[in-house]
Protein backbone atom coordinates (compact mmCIF):
# COMPACT_ATOMS: atom_id res chain seq x y z
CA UNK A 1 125.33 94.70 103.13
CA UNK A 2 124.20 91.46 104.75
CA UNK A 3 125.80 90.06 107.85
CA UNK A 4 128.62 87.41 106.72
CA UNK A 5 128.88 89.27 103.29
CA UNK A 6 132.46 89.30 102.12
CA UNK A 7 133.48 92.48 99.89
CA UNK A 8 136.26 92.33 97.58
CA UNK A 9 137.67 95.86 97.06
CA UNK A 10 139.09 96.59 92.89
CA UNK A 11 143.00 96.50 92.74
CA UNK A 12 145.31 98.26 90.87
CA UNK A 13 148.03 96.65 88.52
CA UNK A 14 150.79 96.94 91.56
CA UNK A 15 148.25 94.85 93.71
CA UNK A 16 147.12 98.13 95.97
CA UNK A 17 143.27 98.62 96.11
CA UNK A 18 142.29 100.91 93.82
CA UNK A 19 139.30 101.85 91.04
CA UNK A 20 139.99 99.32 88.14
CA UNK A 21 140.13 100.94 84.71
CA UNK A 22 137.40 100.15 82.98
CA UNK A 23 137.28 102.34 80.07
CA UNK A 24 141.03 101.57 78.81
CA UNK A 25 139.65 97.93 78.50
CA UNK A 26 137.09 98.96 76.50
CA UNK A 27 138.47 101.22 74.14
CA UNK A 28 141.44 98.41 73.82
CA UNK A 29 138.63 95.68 72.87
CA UNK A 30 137.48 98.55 70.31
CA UNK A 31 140.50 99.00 68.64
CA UNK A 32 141.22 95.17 68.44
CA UNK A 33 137.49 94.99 66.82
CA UNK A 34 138.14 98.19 64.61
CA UNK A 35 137.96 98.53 61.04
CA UNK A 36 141.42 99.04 60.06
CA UNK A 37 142.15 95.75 62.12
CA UNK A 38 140.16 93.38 59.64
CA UNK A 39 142.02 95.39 56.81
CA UNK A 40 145.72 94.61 58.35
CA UNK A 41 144.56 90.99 59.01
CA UNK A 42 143.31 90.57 55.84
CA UNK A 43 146.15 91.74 54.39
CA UNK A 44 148.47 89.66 55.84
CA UNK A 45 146.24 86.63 55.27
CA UNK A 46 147.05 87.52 51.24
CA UNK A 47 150.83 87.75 51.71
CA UNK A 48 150.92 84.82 53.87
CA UNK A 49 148.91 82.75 51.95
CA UNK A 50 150.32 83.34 48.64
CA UNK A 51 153.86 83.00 49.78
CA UNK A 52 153.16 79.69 51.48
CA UNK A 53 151.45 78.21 48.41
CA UNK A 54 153.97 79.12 46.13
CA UNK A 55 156.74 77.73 48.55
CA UNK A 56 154.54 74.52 48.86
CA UNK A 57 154.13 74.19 45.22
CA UNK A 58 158.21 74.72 44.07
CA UNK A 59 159.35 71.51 44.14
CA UNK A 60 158.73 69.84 40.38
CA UNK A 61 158.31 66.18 41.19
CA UNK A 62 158.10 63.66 44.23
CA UNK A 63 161.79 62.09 43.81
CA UNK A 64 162.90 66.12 44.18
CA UNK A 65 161.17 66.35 47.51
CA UNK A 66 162.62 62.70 48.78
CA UNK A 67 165.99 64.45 47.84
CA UNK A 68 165.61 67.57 49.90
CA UNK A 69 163.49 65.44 52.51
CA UNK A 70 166.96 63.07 53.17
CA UNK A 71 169.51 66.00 52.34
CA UNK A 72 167.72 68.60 55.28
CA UNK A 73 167.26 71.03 52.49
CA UNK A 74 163.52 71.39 52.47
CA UNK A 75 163.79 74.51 54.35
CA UNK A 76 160.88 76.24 51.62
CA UNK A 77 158.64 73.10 52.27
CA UNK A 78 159.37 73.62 56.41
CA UNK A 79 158.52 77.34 56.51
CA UNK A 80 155.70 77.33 54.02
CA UNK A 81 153.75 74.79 55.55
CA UNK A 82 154.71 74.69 59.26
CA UNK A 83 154.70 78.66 59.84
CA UNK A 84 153.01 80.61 56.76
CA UNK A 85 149.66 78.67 56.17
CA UNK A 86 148.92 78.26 60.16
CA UNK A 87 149.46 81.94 60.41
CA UNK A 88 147.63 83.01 57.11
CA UNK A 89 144.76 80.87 58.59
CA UNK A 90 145.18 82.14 61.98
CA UNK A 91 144.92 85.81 60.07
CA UNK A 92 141.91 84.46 57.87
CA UNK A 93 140.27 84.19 61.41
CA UNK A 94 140.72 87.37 62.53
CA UNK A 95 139.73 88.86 59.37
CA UNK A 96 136.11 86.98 59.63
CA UNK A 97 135.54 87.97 63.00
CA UNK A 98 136.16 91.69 62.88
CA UNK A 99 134.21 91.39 59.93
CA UNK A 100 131.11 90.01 61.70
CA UNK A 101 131.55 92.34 64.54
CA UNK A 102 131.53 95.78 61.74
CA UNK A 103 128.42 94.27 60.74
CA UNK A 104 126.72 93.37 63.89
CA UNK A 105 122.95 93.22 64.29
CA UNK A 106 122.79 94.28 60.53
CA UNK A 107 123.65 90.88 59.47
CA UNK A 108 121.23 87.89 58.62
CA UNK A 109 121.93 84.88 60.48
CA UNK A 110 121.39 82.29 57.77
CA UNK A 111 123.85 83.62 55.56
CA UNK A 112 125.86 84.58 58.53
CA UNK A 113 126.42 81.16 59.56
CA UNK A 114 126.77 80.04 56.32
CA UNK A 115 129.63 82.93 56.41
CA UNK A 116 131.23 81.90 59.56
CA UNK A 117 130.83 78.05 58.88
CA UNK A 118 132.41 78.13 55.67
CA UNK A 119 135.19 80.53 56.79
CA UNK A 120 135.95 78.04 59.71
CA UNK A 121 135.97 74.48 57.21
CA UNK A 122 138.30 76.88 54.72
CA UNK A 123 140.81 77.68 57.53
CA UNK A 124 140.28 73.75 58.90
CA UNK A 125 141.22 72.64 55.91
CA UNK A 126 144.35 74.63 55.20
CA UNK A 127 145.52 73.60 58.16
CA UNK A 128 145.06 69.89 57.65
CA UNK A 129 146.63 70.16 53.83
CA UNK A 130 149.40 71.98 55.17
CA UNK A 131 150.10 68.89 58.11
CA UNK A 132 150.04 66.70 55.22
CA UNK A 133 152.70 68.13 53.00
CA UNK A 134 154.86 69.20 55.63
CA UNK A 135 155.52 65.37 57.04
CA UNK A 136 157.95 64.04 55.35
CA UNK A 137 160.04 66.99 56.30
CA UNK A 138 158.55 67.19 59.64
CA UNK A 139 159.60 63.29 60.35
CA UNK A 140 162.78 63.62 59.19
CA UNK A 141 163.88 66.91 60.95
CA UNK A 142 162.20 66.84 64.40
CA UNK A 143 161.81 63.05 64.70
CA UNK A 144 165.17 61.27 63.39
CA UNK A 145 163.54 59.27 61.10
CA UNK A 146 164.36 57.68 58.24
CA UNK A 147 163.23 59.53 54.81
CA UNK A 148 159.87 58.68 53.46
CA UNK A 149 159.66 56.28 50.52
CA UNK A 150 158.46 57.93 47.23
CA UNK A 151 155.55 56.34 47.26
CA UNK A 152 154.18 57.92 50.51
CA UNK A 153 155.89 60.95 49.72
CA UNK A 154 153.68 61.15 46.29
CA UNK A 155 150.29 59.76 48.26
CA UNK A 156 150.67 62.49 51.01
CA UNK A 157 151.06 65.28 48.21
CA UNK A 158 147.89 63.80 46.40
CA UNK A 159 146.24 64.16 49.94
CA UNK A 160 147.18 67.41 50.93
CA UNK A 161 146.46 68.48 47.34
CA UNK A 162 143.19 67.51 47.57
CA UNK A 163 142.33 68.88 50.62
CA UNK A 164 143.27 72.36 49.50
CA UNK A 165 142.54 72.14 45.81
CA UNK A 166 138.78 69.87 45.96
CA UNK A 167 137.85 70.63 49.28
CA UNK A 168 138.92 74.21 50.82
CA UNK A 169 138.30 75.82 47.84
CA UNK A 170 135.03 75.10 47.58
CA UNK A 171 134.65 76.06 51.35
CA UNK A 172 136.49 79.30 50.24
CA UNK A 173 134.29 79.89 47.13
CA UNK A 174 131.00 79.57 49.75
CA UNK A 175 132.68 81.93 52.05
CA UNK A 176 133.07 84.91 48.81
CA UNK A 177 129.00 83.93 48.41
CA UNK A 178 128.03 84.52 51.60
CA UNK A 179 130.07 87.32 52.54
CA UNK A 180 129.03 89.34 49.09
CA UNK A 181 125.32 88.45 50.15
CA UNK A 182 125.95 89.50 53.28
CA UNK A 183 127.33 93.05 52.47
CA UNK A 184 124.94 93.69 49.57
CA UNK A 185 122.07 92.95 52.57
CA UNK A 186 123.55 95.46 54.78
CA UNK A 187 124.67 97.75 52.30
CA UNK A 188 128.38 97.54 53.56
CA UNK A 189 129.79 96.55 49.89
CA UNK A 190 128.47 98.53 46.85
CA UNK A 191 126.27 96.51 44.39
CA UNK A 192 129.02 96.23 41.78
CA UNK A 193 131.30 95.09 44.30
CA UNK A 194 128.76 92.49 45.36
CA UNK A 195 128.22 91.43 42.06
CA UNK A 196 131.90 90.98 41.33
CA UNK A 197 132.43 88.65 44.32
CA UNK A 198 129.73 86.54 43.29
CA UNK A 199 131.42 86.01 39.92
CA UNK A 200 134.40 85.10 41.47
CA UNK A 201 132.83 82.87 43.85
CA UNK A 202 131.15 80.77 41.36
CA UNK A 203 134.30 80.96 39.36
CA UNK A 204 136.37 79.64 42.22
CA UNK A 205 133.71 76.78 43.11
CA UNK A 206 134.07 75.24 39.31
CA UNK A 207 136.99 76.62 37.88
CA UNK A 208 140.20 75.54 40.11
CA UNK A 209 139.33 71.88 39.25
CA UNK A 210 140.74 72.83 35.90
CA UNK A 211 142.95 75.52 36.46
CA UNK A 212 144.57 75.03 40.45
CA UNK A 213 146.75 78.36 40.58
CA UNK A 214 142.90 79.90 39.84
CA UNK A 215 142.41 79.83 43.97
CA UNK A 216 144.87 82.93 44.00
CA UNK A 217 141.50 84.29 43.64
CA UNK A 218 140.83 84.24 47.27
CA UNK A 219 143.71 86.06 48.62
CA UNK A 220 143.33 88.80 45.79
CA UNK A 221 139.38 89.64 46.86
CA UNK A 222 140.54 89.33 50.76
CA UNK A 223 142.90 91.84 49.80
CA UNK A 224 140.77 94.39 47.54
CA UNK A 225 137.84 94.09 50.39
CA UNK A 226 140.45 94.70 52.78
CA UNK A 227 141.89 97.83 50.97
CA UNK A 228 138.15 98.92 50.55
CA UNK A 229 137.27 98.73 54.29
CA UNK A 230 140.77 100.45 55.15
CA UNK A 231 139.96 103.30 52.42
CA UNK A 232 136.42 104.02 53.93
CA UNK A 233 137.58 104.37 57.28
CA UNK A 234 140.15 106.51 56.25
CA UNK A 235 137.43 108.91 54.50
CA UNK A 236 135.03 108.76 57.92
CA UNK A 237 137.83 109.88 60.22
């Protein structure tokens, strides 16, 4: 030790000096980073995500929504939009990264940013759809204002529809490409599970523009890919 060298002994958790416990960090990073975590993310993501679109999508027309908007009864609108899609997204990101850390130095980088890039726009986009169709309840409950006119109610639905409907889905349907590429690659998915996202994946990138309850499609393969990770992990312990 050099002259003027100042040494900083480890502390305990009460503040006493004390050996600092390394390996409980680590094996509480592992567990975060564990298999069975992607599965119970991914999970969630499906529940959360289907729930919030359906409560997003019950109202029939724009005059209903102006209704609940000046009455305080657009409770569904409030919780679908303000607390379900942030936290399915939230869940959507957790569910990517796990994934990417099971695969680790197994995984090709171009299709593994393509992977992570398009996983990031998807959840970007939720989130902005879901700002959009939660304002007018948003500026009448938790700023005072005055309701919306129907008008802008009807343009901010047309907005946030077509941020989730012509915009994240696509991001969604190159997220299901990239990830079955990704596990047929590394072997992680088995070649007929592979081949099945990729037919869903091109289904969602064309299809939803005709059919819009078709992007349903995306929490149902988180959620079978999610089961499938859980079940393997079950049969290596």
């Amino acid at each position: 030790m050099g002259e003027g060298e100042i040494v900083v002994a480890p502390t305990s958790v009460d503040g006493r000096a004390g050996p600092v416990d390394v390996p409980a960090i680590d094996e509480a990073g592992r567990r975060l980073r564990a298999p069975w975590a992607a599965s119970v993310a991914g999970l969630l993501f499906s529940v959360l995500f289907t729930a919030a679109l359906v409560l997003l999508r019950a109202p029939a027309n724009d005059s209903e929504i102006l209704q609940r908007s000046a009455s305080g009864e657009d409770l569904a609108i409030v919780i679908g939009g303000m607390y379900l899609a942030p936290f399915a997204g939230i869940m959507f990101l957790w569910f990517v990264a796990v994934i990417r850390d099971q695969i680790g130095e197994r995984e090709d980088r171009f299709f593994a940013t393509v992977f992570f890039g398009s996983g990031l726009l998807f959840v970007a986009l939720l989130f902005a759809a879901a700002a959009v169709v939660s304002t007018p309840a948003a500026a009448v409950q938790f700023m005072g204002q005055a309701p919306l006119s129907a008008e802008v109610v009807g343009l901010l639905r047309a907005l946030a529809y077509t941020l989730l409907f012509a915009f994240a889905t696509r991001g969604a349907a190159v997220f299901m490409l990239a990830a079955a590429t990704i596990g047929l690659k590394s072997g992680v998915f088995p070649r007929w599970f592979t081949l099945t996202g990729y037919l869903l994946g091109f289904l969602l990138l064309v299809a939803v523009s005709f059919a819009d309850w078709f992007i349903l499609v995306l929490p149902a393969w988180v959620a079978v890919v999610s089961l499938f990770i859980l079940r393997r992990e079950r049969a290596r312990r």
